[in-house]
Protein backbone atom coordinates (compact mmCIF):
# COMPACT_ATOMS: atom_id res chain seq x y z
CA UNK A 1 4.76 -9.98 23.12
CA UNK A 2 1.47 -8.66 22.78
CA UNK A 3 -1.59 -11.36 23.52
CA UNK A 4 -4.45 -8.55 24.10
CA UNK A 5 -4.20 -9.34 27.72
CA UNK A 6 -6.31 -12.52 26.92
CA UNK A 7 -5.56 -16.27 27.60
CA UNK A 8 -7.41 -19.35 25.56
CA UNK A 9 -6.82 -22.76 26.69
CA UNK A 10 -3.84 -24.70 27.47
CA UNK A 11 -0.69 -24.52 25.73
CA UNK A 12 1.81 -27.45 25.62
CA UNK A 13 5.46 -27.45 26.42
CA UNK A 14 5.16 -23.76 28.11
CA UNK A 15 5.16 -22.59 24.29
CA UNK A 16 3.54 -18.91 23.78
CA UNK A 17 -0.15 -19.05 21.75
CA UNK A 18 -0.18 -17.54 18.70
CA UNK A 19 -2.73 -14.97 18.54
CA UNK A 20 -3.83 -12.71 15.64
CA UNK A 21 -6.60 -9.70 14.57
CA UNK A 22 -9.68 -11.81 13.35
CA UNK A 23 -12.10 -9.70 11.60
CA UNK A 24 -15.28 -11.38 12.51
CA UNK A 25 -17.88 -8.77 11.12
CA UNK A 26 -18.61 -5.20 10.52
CA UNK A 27 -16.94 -3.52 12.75
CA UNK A 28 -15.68 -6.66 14.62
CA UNK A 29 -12.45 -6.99 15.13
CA UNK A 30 -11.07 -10.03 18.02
CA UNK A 31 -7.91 -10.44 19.14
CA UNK A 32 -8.08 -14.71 19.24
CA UNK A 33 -6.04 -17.54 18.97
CA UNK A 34 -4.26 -18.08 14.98
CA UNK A 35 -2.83 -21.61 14.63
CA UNK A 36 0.23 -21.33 12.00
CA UNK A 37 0.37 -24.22 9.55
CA UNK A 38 3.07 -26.79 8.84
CA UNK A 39 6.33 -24.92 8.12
CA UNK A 40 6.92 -26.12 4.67
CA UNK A 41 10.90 -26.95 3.04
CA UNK A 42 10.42 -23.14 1.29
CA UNK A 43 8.36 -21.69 4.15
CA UNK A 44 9.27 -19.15 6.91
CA UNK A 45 7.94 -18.64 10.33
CA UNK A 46 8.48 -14.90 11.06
CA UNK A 47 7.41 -12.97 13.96
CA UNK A 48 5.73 -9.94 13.09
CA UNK A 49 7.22 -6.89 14.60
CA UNK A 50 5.54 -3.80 12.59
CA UNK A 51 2.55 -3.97 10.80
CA UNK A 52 0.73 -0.95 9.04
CA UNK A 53 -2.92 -0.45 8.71
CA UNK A 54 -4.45 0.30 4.90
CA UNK A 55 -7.93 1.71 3.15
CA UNK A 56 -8.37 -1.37 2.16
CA UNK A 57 -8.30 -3.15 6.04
CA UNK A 58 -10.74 -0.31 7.34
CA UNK A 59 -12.75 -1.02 4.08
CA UNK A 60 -13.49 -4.92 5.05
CA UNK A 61 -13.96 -3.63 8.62
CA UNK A 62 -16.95 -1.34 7.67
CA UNK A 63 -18.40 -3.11 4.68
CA UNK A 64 -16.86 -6.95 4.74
CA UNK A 65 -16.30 -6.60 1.46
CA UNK A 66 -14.45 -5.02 -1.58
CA UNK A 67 -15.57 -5.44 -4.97
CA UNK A 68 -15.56 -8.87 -5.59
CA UNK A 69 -13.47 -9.43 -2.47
CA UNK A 70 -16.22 -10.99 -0.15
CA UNK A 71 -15.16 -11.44 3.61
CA UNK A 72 -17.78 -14.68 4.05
CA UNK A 73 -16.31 -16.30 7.27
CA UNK A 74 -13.63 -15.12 9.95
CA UNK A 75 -10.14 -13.84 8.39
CA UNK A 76 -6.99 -12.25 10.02
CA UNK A 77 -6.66 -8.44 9.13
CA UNK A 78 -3.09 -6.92 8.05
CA UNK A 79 -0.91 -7.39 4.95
CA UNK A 80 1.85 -3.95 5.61
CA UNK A 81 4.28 -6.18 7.42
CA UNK A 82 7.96 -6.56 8.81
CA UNK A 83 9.32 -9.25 10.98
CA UNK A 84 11.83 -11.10 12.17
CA UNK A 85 12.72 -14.88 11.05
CA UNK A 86 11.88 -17.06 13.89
CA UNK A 87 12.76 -20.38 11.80
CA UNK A 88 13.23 -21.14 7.95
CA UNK A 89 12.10 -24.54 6.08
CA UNK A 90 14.93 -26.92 5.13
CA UNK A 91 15.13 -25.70 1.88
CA UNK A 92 15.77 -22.01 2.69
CA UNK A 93 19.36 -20.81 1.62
CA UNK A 94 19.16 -16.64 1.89
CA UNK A 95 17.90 -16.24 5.55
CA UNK A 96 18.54 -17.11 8.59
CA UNK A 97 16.51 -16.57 12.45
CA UNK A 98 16.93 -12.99 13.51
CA UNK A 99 17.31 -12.06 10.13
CA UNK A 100 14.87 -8.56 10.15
CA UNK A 101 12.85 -8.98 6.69
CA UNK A 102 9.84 -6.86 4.88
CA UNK A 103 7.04 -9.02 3.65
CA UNK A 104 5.10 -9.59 0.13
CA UNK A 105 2.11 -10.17 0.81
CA UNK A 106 0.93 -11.54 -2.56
CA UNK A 107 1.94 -15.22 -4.02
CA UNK A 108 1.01 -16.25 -7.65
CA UNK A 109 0.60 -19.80 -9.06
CA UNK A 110 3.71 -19.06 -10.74
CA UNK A 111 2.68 -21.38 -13.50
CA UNK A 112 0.05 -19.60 -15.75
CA UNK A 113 0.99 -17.60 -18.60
CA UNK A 114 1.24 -14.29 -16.71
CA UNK A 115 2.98 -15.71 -13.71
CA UNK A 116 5.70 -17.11 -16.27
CA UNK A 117 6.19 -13.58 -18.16
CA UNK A 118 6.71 -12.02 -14.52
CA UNK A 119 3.08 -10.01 -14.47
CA UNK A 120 2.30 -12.33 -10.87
CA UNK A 121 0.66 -9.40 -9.57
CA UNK A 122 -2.23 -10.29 -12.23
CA UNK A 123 -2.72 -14.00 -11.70
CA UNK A 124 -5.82 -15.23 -11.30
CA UNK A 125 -4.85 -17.59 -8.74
CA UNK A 126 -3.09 -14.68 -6.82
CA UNK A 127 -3.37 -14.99 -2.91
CA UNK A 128 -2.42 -12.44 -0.78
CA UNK A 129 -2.96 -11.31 3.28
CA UNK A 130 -6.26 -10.17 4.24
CA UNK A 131 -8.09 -10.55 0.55
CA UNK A 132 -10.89 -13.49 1.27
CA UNK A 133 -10.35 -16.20 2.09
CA UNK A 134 -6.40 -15.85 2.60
CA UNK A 135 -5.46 -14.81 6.26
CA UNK A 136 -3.14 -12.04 6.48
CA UNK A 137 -0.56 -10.90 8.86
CA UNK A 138 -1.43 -8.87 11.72
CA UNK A 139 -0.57 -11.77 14.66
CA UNK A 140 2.54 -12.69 16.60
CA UNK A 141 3.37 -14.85 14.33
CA UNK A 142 2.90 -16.30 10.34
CA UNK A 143 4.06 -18.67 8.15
CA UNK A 144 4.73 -17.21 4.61
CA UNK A 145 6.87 -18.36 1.39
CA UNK A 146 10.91 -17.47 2.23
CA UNK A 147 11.08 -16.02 -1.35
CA UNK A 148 8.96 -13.25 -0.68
CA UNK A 149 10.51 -11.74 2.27
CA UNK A 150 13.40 -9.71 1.85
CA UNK A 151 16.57 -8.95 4.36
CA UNK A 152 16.73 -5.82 5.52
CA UNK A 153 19.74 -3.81 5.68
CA UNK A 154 20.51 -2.73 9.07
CA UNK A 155 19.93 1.09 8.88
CA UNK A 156 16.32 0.38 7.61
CA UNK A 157 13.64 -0.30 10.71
CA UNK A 158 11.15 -2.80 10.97
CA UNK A 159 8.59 0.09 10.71
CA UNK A 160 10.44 1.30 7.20
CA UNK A 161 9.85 -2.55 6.25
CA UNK A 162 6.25 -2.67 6.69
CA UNK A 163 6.20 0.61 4.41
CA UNK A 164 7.61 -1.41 1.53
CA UNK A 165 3.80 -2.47 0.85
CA UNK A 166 2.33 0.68 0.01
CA UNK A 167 5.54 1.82 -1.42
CA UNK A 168 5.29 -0.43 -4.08
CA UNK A 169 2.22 0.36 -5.10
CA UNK A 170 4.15 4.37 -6.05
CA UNK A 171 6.81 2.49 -7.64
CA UNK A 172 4.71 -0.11 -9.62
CA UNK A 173 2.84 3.00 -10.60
CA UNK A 174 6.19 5.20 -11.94
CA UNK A 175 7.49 1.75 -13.76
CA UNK A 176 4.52 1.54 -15.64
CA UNK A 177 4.19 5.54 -16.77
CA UNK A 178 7.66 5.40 -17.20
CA UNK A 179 8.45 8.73 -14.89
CA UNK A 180 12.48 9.71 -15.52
CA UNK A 181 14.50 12.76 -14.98
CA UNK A 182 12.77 14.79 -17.78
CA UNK A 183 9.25 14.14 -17.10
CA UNK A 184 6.74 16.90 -15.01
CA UNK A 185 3.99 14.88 -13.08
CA UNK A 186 0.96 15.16 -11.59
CA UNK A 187 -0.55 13.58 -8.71
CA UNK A 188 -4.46 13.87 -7.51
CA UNK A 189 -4.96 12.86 -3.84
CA UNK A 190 -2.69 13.44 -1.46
CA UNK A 191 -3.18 10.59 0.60
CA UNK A 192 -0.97 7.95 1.45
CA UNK A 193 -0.93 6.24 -1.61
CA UNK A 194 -0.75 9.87 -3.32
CA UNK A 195 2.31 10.71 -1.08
CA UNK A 196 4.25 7.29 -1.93
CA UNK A 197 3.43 7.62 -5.61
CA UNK A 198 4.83 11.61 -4.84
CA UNK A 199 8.13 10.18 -3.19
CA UNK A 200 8.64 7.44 -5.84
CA UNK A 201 8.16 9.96 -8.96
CA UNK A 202 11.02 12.00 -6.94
CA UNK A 203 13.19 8.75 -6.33
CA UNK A 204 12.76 8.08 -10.32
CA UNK A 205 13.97 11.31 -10.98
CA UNK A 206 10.74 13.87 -11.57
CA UNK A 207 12.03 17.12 -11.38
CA UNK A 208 8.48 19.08 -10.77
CA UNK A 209 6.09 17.30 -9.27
CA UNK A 210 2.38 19.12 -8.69
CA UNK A 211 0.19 17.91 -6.21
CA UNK A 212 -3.42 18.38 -5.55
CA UNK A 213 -6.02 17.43 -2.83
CA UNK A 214 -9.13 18.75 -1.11
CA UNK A 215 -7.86 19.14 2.09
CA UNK A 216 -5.40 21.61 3.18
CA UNK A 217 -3.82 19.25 5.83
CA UNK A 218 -3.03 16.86 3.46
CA UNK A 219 -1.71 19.43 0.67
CA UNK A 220 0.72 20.55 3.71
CA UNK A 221 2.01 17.31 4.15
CA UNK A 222 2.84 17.01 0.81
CA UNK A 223 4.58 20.81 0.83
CA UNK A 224 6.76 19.37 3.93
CA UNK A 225 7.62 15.74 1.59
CA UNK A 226 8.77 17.80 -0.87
CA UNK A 227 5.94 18.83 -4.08
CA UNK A 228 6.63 21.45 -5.72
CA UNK A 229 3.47 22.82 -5.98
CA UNK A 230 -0.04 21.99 -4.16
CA UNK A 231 -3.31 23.35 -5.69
CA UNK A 232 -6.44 22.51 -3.37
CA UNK A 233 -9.81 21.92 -5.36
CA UNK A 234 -13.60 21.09 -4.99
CA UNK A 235 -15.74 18.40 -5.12
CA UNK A 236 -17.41 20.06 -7.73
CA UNK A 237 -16.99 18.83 -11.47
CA UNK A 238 -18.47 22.14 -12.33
CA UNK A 239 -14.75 23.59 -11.34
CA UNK A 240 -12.75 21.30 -13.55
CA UNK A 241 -11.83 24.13 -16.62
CA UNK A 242 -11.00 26.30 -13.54
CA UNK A 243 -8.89 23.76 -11.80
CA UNK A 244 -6.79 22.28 -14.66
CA UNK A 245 -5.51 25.99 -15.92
CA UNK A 246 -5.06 26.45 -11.81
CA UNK A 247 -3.16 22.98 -12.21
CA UNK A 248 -1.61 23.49 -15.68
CA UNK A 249 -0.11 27.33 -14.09
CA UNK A 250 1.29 25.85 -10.90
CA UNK A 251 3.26 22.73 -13.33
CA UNK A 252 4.82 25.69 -15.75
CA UNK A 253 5.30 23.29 -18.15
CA UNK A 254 3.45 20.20 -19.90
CA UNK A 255 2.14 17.71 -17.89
CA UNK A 256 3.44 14.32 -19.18
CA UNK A 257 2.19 12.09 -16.14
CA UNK A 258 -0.92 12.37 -14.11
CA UNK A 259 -1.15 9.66 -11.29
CA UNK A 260 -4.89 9.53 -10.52
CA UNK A 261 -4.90 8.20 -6.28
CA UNK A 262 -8.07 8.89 -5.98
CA UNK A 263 -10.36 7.27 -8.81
CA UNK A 264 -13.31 9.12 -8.87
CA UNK A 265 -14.87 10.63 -12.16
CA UNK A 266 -13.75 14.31 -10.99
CA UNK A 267 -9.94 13.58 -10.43
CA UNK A 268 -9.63 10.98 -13.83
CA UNK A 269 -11.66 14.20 -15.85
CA UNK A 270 -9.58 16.39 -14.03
CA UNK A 271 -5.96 14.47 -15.37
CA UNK A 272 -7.41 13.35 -19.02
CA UNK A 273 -8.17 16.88 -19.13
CA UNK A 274 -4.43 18.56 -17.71
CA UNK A 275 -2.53 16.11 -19.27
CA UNK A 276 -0.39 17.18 -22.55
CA UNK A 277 -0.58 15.69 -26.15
CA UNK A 278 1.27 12.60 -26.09
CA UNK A 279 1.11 12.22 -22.27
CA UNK A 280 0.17 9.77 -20.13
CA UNK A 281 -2.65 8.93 -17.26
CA UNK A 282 -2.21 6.37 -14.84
CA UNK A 283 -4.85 5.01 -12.75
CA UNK A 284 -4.10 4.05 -9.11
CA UNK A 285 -6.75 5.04 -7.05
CA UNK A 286 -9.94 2.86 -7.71
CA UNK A 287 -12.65 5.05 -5.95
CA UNK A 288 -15.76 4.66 -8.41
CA UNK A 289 -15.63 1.38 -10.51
CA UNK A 290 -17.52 3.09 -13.04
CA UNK A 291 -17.09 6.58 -14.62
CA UNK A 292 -18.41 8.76 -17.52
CA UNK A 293 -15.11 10.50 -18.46
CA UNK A 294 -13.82 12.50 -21.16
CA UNK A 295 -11.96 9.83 -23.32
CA UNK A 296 -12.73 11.42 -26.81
CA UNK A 297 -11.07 14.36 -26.46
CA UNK A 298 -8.21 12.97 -24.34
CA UNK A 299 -7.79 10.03 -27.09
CA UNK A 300 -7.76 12.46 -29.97
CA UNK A 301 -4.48 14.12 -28.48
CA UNK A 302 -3.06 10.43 -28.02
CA UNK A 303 -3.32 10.80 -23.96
CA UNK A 304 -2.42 6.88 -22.92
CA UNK A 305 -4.28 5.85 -20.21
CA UNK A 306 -2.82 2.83 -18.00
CA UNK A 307 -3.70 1.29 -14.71
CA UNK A 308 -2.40 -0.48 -11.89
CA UNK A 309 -2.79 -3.95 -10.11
CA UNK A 310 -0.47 -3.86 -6.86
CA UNK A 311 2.66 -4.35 -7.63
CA UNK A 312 5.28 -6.48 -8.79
CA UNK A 313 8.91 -7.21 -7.98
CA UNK A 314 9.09 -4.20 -6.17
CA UNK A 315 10.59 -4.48 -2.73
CA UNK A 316 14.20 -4.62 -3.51
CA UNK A 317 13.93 -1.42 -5.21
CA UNK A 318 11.66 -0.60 -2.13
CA UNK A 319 14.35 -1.29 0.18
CA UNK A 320 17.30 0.07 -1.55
CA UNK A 321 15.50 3.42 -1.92
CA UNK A 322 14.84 3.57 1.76
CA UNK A 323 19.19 2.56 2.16
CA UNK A 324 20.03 5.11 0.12
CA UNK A 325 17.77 7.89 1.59
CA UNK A 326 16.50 8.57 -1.90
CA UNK A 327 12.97 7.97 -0.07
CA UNK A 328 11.54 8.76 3.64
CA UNK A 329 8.83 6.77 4.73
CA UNK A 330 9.36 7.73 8.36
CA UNK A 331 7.01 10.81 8.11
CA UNK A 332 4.21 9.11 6.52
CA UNK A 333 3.74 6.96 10.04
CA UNK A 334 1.75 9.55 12.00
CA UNK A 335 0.17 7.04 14.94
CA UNK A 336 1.05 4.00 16.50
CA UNK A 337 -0.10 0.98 18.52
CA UNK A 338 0.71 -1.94 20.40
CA UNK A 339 -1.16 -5.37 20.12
CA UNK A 340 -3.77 -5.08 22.63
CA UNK A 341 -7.55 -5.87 21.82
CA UNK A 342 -8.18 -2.34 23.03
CA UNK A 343 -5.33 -0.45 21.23
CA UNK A 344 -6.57 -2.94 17.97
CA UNK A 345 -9.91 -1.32 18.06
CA UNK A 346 -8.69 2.49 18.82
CA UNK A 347 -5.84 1.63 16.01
CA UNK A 348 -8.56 1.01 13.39
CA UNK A 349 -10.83 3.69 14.53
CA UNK A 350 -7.65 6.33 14.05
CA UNK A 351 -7.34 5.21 10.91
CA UNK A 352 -11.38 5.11 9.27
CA UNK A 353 -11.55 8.75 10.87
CA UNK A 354 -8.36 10.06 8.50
CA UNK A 355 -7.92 13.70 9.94
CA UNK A 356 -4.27 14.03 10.64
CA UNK A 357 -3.58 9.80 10.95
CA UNK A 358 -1.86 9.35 7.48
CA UNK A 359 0.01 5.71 8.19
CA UNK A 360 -1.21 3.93 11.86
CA UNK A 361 1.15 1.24 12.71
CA UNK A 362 1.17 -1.54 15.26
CA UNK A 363 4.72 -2.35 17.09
CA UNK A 364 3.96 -5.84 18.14
């Protein structure tokens, strides 16, 4: 097991110390010791085994912050995980130690109103790995609710696990624009959450699927995973009326969903404006926070416009996709890592600079 080649203090009964990521400012990250709490009668104690690396961990590495997501004192990074059971509260009935599971990372109050009609991923109360103050899951070991982690079957890898995270967020995304066998999508950015929103649109049964992107590596990548089409574009929102009939000829057909990744005023004007009467645009990506957008215009052909929070009940879907074949993740994971304090660093690094790194992951 990886410690970062470091030793604090004295540890009783020859028992390993847990250790874990700590982000301790911008650009800090520490390799230090994590003490687990109590393992409660519904609790698990699971040994982490892959864990990915997302926007959003490099984002709280650079800034300490997201939104209204303030990093104020020291927090474990992580929340992309798969593990291994280690030892289950008295309580637990579905798992037992060395069962291989993929990890929620969110847990509601599950007693509000939206908790009780099954929208969790919108409670107020919601805590989940790695957003402040809740600790999240890059370490040897964690102690998380049994009900949120899920038995893997055993042609799906630890690795394939810890993809379950942003895999939701592409399913959560098709569930709520509805995608089926008869609907032509869209999908602006073609980075990882673009990809997984790409592969789950195919999964639900999206028989065209146009992709588009900025960078040519990227719209490659999604050419290899299977898109149809791939239309590169500017920066520029002087190009939009260019773009969407570039967009609008490589579909062939009306564009029912668009699946904005990227959330920045040029790719939402860029769907409102491809998208067909009647269609829909979701919003995943959450670049700019505010936008001047053409809603008039989309509104007046009855364009619906819907967004995304995470995700909800989503990983046994997740993980029966990934059974079936229906979806490969294994592409997406580009770089990888061991738990070192030195691999940690060069890890997170890979990741901020993008390039060809689409998924880094850490095999603890």
């Amino acid at each position: 097991m990886g410690k970062g080649g470091m030793s604090h203090g004295d540890v009783k009964d020859g028992e390993e110390e847990n250790m874990a990521a700590w982000l301790l400012g911008v650009n800090n990250l520490k390799i230090q010791p994590f003490k687990l709490p109590p393992l409660g009668p519904h609790d698990a104690r699971i040994r982490m085994k892959a864990v990915g690396i997302c926007r959003s961990d490099v984002h709280y590495l650079k800034e300490m912050r997201i939104a209204d997501f303030v990093v104020k004192e020291p927090m474990v990074i992580g929340h992309e995980c798969a593990g291994i059971i280690e030892e289950v509260g008295s309580e637990v009935k579905h798992l037992v130690p060395g069962d291989r599971v993929a990890i929620e990372p969110g847990i509601g109050c599950m007693r509000c109103d939206l908790c009780k009609e099954g929208r969790y991923n919108l409670c107020p109360e919601m805590k989940s790995f790695a957003s402040p103050p809740v600790h999240g899951s890059l370490a040897n070991q964690i102690v998380h609710p049994a009900d949120v982690c899920f038995k893997l079957p055993d042609d799906v890898s630890l690795e394939e696990g810890a993809m379950c995270e942003p895999l939701s967020v592409g399913v959560h995304a098709c569930r709520r624009a509805n995608v089926g066998p008869e609907t032509n999508v869209l999908v602006m950015g073609a980075g990882p959450i673009g990809l997984v929103t790409m592969l789950s649109a195919r999964a639900f049964g999206s028989s065209r699927i146009v992709i588009v992107d900025v960078d040519d590596h990227r719209l490659s990548v999604a050419k290899q995973l299977g898109a149809d089409k791939t239309v590169k574009v500017s920066t520029s929102l002087n190009d939009i009326p260019t773009e969407v009939e570039q967009i609008k000829k490589a579909m062939g057909g009306a564009i029912e969903i668009s699946f904005d990744c990227v959330g920045f005023t040029k790719t939402m004007s860029t769907a409102l404006s491809a998208t067909s009467s009647g269609g829909k645009v979701c919003l995943v990506g959450l670049g700019h926070t505010e936008m001047t957008l053409p809603i008039a215009p989309a509104a007046i052909r009855e364009v619906d416009v819907v967004g995304i929070f995470r995700y909800k009940n989503t990983w046994p879907l997740c993980i029966e996709f990934l059974r079936s074949g229906k979806i490969d993740v294994k592409p997406l994971i580009t770089h990888r890592f061991g738990f070192s304090q030195k691999e940690v660093e060069e890890a997170f690094e890979t990741s901020a600079r993008g390039g060809t790194a689409i998924k880094v992951m850490f095999n603890l």
